[in-house]
N, C-alpha and C. Protein backbone atom coordinates (compact mmCIF):
# COMPACT_ATOMS: atom_id res chain seq x y z
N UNK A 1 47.38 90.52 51.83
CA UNK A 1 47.48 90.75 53.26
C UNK A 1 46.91 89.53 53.98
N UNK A 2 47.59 89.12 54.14
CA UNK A 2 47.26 87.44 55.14
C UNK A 2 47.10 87.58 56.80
N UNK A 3 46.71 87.61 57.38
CA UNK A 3 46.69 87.60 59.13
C UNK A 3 46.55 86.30 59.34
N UNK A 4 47.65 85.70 61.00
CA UNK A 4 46.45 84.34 60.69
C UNK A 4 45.50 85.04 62.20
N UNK A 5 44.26 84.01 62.59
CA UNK A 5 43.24 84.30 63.18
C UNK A 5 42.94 85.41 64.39
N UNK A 6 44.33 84.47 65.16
CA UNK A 6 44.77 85.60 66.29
C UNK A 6 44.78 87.05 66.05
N UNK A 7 45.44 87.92 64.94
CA UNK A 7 46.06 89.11 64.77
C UNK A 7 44.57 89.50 63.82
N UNK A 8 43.70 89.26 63.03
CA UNK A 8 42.67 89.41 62.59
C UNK A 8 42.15 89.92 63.24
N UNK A 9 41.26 89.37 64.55
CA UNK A 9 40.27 89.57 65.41
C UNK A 9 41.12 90.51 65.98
N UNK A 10 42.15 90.87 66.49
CA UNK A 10 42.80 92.31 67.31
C UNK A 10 42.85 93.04 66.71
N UNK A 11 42.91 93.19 65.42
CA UNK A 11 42.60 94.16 64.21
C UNK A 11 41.26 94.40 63.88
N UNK A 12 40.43 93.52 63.92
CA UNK A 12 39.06 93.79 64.18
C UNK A 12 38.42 94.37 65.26
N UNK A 13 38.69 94.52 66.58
CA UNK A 13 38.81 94.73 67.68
C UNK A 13 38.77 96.59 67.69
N UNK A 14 40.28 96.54 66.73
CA UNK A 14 40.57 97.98 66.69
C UNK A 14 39.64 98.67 65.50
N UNK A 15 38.99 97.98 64.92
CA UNK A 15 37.96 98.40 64.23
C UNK A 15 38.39 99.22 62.70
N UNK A 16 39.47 98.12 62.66
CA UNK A 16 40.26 97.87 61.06
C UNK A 16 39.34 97.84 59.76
N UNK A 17 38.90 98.51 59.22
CA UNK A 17 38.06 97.80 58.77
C UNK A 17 38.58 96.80 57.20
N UNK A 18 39.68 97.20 56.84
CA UNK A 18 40.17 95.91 55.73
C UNK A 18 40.38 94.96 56.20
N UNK A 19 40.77 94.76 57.50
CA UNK A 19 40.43 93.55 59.01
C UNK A 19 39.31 92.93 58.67
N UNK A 20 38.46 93.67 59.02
CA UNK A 20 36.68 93.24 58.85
C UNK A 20 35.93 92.80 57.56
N UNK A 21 36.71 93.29 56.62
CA UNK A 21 36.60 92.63 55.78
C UNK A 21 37.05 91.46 55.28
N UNK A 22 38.42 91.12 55.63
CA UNK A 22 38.76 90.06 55.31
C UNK A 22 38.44 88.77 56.48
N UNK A 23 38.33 89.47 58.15
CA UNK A 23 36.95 88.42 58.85
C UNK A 23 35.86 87.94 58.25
N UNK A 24 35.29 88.82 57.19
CA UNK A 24 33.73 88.34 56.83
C UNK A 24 34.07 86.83 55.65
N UNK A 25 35.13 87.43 54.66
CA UNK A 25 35.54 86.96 53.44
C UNK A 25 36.07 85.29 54.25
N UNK A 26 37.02 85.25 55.41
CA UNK A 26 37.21 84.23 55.81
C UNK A 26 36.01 82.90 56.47
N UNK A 27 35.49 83.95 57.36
CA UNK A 27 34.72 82.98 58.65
C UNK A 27 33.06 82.79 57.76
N UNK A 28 32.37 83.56 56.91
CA UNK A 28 31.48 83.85 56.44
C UNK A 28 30.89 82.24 55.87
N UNK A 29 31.58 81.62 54.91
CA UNK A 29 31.25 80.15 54.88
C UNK A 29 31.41 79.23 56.19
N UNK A 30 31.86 79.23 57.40
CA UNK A 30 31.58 78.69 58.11
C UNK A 30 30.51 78.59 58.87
N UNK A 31 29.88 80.45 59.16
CA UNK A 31 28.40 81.01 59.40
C UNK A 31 27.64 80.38 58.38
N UNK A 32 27.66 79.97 57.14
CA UNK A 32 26.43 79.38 56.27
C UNK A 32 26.17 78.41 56.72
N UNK A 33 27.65 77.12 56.60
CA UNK A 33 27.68 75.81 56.90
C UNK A 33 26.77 75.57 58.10
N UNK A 34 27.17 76.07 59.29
CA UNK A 34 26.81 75.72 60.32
C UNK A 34 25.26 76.30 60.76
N UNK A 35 25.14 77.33 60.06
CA UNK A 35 23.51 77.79 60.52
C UNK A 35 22.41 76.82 59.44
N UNK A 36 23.23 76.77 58.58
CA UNK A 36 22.08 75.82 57.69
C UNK A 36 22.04 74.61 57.56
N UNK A 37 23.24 74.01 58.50
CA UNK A 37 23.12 72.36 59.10
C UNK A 37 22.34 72.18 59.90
N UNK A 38 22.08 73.40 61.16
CA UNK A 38 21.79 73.39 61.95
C UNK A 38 20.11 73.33 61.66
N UNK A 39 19.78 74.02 60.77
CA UNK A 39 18.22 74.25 60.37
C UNK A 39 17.89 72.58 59.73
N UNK A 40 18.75 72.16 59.26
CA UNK A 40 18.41 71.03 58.61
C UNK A 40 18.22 69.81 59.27
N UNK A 41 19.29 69.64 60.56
CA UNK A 41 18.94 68.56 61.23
C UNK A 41 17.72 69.21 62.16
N UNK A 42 17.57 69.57 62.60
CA UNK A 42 15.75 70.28 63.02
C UNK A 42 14.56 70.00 62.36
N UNK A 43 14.88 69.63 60.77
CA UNK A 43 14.13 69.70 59.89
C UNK A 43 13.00 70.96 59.75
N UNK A 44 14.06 72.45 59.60
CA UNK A 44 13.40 73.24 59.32
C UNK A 44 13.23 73.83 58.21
N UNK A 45 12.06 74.27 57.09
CA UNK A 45 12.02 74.84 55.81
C UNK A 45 12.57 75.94 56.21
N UNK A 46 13.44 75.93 55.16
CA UNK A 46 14.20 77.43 54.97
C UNK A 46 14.96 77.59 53.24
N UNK A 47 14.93 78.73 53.13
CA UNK A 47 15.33 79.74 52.13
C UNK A 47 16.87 79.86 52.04
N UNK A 48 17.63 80.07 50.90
CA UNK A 48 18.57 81.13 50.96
C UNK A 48 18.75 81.81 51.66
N UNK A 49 17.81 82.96 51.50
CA UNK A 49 17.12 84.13 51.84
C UNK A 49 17.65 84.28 53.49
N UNK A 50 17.14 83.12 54.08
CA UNK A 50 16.82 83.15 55.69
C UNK A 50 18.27 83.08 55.62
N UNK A 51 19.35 82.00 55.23
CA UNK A 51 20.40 81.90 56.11
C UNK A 51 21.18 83.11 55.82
N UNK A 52 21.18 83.90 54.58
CA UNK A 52 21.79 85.27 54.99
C UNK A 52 21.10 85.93 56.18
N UNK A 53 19.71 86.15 56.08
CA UNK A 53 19.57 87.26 57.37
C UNK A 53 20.40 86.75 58.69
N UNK A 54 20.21 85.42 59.10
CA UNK A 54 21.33 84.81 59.60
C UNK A 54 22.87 85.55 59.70
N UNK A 55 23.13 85.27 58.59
CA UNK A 55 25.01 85.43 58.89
C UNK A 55 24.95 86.85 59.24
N UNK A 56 24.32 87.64 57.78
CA UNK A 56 24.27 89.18 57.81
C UNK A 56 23.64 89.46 59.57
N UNK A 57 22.92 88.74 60.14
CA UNK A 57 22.82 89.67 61.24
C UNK A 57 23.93 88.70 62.70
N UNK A 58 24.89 87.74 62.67
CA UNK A 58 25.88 87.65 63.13
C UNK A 58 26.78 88.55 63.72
N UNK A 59 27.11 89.23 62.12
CA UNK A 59 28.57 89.96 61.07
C UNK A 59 27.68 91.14 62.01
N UNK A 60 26.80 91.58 61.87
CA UNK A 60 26.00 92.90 62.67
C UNK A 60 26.35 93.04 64.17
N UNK A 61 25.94 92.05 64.36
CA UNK A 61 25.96 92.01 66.07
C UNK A 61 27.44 92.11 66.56
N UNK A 62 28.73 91.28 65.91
CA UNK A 62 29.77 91.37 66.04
C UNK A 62 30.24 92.39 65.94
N UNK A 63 30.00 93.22 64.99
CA UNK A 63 30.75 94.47 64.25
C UNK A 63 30.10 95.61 65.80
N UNK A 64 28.86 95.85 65.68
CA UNK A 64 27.93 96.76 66.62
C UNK A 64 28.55 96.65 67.87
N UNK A 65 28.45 95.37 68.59
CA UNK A 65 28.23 95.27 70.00
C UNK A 65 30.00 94.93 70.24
N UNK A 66 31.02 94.57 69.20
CA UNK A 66 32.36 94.02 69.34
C UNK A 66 32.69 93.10 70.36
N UNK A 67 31.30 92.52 70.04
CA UNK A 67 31.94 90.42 70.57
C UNK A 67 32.83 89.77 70.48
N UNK A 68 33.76 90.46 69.82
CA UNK A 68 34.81 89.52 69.44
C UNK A 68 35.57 90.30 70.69
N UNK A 69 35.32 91.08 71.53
CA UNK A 69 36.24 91.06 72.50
C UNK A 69 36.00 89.84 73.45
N UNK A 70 34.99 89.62 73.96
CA UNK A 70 34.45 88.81 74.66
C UNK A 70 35.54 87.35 74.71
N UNK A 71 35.76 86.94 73.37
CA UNK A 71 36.41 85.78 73.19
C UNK A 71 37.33 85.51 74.21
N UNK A 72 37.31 84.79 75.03
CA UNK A 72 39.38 84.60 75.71
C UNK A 72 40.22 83.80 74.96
N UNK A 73 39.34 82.49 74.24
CA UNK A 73 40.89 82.16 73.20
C UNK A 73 40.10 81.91 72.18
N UNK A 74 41.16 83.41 71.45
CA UNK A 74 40.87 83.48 69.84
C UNK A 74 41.40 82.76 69.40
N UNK A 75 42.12 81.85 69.62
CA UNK A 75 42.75 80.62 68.93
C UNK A 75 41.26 79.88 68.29
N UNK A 76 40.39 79.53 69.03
CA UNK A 76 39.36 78.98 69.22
C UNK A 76 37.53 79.85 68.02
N UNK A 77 38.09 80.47 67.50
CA UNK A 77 37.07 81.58 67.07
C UNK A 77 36.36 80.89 65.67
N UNK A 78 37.00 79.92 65.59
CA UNK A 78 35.93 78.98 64.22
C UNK A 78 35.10 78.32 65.51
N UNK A 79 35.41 77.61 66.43
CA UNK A 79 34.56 77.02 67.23
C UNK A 79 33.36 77.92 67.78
N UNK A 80 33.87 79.13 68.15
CA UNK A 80 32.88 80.39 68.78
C UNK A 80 32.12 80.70 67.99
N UNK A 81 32.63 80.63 66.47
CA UNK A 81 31.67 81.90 65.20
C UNK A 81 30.58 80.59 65.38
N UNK A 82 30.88 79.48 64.85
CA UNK A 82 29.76 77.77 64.53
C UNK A 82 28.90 77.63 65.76
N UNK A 83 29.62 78.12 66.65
CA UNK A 83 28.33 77.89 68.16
C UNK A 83 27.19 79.14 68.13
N UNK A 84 28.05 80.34 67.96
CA UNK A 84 27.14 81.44 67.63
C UNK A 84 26.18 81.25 66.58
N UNK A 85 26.87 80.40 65.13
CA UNK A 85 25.66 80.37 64.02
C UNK A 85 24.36 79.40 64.67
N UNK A 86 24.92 78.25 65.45
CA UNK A 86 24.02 77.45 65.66
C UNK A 86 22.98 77.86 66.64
N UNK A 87 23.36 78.54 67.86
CA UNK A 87 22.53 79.47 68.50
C UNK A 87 21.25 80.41 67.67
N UNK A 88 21.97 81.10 66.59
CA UNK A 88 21.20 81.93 65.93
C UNK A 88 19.95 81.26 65.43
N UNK A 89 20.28 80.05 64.27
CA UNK A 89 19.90 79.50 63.81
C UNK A 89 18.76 78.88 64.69
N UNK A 90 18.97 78.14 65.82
CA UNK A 90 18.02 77.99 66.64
C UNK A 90 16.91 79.00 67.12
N UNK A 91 17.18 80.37 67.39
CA UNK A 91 16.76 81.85 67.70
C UNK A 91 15.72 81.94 66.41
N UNK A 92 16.02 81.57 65.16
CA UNK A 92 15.81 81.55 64.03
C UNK A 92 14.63 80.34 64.06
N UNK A 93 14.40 79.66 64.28
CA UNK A 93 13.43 78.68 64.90
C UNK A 93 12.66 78.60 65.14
N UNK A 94 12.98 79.17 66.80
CA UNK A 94 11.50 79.65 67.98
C UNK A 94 11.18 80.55 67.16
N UNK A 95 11.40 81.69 66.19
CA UNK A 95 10.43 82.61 66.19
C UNK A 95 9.79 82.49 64.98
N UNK A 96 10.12 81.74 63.83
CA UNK A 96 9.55 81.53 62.98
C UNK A 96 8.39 79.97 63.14
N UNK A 97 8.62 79.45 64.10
CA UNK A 97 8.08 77.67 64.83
C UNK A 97 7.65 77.15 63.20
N UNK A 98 8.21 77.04 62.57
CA UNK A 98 7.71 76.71 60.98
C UNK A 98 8.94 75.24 61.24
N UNK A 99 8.15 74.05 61.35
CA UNK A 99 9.27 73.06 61.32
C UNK A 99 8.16 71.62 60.41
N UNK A 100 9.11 70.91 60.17
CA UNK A 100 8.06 69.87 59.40
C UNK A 100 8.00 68.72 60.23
N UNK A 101 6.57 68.16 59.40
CA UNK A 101 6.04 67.22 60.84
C UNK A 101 7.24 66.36 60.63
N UNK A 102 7.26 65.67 61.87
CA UNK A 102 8.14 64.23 61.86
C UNK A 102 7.17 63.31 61.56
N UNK A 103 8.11 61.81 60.61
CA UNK A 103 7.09 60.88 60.59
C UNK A 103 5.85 60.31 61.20
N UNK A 104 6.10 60.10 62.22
CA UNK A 104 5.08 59.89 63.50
C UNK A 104 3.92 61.04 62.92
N UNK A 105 3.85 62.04 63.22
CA UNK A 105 2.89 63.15 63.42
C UNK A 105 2.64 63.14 61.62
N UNK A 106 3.49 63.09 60.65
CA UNK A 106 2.87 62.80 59.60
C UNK A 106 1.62 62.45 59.16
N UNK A 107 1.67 61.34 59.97
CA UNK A 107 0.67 60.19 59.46
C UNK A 107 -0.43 59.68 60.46
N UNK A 108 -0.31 60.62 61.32
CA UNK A 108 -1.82 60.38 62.55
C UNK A 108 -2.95 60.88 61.70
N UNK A 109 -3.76 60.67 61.78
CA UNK A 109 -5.18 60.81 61.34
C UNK A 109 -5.58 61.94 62.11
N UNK A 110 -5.20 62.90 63.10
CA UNK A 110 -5.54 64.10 63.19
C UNK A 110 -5.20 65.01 62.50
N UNK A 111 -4.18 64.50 61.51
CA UNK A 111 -3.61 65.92 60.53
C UNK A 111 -4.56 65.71 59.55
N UNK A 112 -5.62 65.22 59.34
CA UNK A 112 -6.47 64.86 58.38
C UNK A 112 -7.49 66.03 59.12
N UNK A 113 -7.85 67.31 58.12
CA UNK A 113 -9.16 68.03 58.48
C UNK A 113 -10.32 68.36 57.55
N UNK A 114 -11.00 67.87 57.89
CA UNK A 114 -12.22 67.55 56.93
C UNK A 114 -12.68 69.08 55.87
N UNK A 115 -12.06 69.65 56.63
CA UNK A 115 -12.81 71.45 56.28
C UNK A 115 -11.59 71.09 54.63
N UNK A 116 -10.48 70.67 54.92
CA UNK A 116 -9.43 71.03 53.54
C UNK A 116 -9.42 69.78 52.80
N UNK A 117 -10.23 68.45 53.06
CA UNK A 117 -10.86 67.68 52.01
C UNK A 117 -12.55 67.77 51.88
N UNK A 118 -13.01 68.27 52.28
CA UNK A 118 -14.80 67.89 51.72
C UNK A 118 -15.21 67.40 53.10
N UNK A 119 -16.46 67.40 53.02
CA UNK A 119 -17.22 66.83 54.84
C UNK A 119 -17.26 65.27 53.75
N UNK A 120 -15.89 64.75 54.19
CA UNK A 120 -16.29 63.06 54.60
C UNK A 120 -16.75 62.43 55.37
N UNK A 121 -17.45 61.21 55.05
CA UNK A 121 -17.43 60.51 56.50
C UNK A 121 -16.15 59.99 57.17
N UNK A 122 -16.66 59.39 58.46
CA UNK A 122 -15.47 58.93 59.32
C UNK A 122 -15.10 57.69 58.48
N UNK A 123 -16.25 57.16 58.17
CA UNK A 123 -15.78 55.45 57.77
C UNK A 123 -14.96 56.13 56.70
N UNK A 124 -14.93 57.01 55.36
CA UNK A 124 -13.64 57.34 54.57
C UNK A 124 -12.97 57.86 54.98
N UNK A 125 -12.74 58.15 56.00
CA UNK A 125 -11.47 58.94 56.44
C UNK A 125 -10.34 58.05 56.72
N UNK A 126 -11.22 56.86 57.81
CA UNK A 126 -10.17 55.95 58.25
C UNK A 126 -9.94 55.37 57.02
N UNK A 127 -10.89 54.77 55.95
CA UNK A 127 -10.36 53.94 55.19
C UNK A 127 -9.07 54.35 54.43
N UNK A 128 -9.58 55.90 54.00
CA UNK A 128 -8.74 56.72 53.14
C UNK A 128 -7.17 56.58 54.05
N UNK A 129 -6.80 56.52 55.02
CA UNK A 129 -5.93 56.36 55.87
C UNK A 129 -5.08 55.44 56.01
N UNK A 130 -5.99 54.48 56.26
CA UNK A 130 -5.59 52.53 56.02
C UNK A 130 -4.91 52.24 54.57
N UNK A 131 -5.74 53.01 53.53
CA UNK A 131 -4.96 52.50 52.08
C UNK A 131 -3.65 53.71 52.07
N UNK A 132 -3.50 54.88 52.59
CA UNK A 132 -2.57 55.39 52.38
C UNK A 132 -1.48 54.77 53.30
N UNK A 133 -1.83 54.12 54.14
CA UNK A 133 -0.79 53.50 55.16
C UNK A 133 -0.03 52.60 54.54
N UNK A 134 -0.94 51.62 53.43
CA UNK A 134 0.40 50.78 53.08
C UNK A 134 0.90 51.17 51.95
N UNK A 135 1.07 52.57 51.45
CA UNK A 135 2.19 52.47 50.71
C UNK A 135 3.39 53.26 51.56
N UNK A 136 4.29 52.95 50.24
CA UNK A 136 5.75 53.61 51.11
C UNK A 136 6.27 54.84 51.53
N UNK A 137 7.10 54.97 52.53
CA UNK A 137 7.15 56.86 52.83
C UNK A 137 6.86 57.72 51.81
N UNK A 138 7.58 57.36 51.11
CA UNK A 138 7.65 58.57 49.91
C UNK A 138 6.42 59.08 49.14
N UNK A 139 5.94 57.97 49.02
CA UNK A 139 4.32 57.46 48.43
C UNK A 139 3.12 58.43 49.58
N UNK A 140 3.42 57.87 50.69
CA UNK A 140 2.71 58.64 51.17
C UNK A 140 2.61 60.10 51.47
N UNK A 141 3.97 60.38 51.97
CA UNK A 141 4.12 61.83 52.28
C UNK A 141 3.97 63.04 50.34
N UNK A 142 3.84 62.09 49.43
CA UNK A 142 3.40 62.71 48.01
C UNK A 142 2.24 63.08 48.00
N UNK A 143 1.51 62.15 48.69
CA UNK A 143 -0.03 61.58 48.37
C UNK A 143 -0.75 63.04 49.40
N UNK A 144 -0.62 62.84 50.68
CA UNK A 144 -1.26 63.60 52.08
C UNK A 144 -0.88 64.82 51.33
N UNK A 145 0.16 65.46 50.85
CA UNK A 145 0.62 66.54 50.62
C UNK A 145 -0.16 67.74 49.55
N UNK A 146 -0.63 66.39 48.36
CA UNK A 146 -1.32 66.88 47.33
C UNK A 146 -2.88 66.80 48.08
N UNK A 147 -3.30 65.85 48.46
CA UNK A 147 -5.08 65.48 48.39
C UNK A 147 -5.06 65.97 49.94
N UNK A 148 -4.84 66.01 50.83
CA UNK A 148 -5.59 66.78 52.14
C UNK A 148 -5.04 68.57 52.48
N UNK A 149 -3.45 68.32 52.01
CA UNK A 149 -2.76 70.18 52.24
C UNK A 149 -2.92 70.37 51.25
N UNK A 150 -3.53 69.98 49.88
CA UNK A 150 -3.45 70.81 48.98
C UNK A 150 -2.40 71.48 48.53
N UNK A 151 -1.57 70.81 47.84
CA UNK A 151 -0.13 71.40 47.76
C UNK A 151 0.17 70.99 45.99
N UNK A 152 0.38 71.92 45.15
CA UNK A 152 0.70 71.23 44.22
C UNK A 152 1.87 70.41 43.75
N UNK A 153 1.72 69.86 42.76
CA UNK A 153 2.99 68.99 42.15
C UNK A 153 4.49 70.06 42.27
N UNK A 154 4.38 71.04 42.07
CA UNK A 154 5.62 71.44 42.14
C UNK A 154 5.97 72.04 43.50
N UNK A 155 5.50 72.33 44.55
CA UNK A 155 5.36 72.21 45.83
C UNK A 155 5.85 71.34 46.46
N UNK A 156 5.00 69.86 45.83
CA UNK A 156 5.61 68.89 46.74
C UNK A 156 7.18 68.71 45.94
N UNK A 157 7.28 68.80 44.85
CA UNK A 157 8.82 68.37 44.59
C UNK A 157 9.89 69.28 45.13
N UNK A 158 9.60 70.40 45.27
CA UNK A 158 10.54 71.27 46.37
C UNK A 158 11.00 70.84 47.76
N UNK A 159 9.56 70.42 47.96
CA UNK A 159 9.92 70.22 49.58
C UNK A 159 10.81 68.54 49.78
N UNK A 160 9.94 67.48 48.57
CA UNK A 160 10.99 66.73 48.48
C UNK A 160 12.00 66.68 47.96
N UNK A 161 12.62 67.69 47.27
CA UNK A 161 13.32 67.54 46.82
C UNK A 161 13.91 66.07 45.59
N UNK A 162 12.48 65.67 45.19
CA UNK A 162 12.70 65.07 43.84
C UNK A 162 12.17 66.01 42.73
N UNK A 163 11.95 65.18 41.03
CA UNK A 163 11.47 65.79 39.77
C UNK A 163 10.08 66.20 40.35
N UNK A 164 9.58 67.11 39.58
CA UNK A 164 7.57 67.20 39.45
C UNK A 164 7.57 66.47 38.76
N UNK A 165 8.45 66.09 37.56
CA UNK A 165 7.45 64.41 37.09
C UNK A 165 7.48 63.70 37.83
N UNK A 166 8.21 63.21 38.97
CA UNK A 166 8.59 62.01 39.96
C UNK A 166 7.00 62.10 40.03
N UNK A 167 6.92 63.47 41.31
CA UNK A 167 5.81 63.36 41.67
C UNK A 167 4.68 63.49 41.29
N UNK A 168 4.23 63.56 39.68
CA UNK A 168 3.22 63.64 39.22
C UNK A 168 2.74 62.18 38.92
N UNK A 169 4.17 61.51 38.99
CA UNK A 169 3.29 59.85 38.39
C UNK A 169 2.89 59.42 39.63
N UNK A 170 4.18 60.00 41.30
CA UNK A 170 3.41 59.03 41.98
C UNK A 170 1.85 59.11 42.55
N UNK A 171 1.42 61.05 42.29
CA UNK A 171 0.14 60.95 42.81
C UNK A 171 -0.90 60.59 41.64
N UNK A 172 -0.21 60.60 40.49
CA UNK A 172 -1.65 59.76 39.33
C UNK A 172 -1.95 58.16 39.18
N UNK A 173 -0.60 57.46 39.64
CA UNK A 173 -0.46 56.23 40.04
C UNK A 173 -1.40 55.88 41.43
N UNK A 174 -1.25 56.94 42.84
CA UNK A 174 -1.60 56.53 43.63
C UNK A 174 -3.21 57.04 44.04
N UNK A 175 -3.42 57.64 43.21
CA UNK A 175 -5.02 58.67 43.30
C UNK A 175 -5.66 57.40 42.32
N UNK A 176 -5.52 56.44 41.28
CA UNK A 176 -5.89 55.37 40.32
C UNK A 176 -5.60 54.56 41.61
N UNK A 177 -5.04 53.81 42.52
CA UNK A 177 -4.99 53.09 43.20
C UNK A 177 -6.30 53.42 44.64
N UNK A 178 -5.99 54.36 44.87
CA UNK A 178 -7.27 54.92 46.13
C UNK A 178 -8.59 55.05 45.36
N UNK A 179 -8.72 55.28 44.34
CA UNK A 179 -10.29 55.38 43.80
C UNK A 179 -10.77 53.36 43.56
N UNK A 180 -9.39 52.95 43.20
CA UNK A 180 -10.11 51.41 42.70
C UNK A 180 -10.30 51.03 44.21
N UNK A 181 -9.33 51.15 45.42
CA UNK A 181 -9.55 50.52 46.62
C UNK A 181 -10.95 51.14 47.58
N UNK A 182 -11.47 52.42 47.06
CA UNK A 182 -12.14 52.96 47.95
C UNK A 182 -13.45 52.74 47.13
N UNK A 183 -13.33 52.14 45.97
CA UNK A 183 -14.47 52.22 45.11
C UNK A 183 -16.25 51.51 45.80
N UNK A 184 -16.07 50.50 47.42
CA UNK A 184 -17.19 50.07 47.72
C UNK A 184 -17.76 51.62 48.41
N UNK A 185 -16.55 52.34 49.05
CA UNK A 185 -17.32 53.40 50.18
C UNK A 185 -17.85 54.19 49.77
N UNK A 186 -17.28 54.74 48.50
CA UNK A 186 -17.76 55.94 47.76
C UNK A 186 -19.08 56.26 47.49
């Protein structure tokens, strides 16, 4: 049973439901695509998990409230479903405010809190700061992740999305580099 888009949604409308099913089966990867692009250029952590509650509560709202009348050109209803995911997705956002720092805010020395490394002094703090500054993004955002958030090796490789060996050499490489450079303050 093939519909094309137009005759779908008026069948959905009428509350078809082998209609509605084959709406979900069609438009349903476009609701992923677009709600979980949308989380990504935001740079928001997210789950599987989340972008179904996402679609699944779309497909809800559509079905419940029959938004799809609303449409005036269903010609247009991949453009409507992707604006709706991206909306959601945003909705999805504000209420969770779980977003990751941007570079900038990375690497200020206020994300440094003494309570989740040890009462340092100031003079190691900055120093500790200065030597993490010159290594490279990656290097660093490994480094802050493990020794001030306390995050383990397999933690950080999730969130970067490299190996836990990646990141086990770069924080045993770079924890041997901060002890020889910090070795007068200590």
């Amino acid at each position: 049973m093939f519909w094309d888009d137009v005759s779908l949604i008026e069948r959905c409308i009428q509350r078809e439901e082998k209609a509605w099913q084959v709406f979900i089966e069609r438009f349903r990867g476009l609701l992923y695509y677009s709600a979980r692009e949308r989380l990504r250029r935001n740079g928001i952590r997210f789950r599987e998990e989340d972008i179904d509650d996402i679609v699944q509560g779309i497909f809800l709202e559509i079905w419940e409230k029959s938004r799809l009348e609303e449409i005036r050109e269903r010609v247009k209803i991949k453009a409507w479903l992707s604006i709706v995911a991206q909306r959601r997705a945003l909705n999805y956002i504000r209420q969770r405010k779980e977003r990751l720092l941007s570079q900038d805010e990375f690497y200020k020395i206020d994300n440094i809190r003494a309570d989740t490394i040890g009462s340092l002094s100031e003079e190691l703090l900055k120093e500790l700061e200065n030597v993490i500054e010159s290594f490279d993004a990656r290097h660093k955002i490994a480094l802050k992740l493990n020794i001030i958030y306390g995050k383990s090796h397999k933690e950080i490789a999730e969130f970067m999305n490299i190996s836990i060996n990646t990141v086990s050499t770069i924080i045993a490489r770079k924890k041997a580099l901060l002890k020889e450079r910090l070795k007068g303050i200590l």
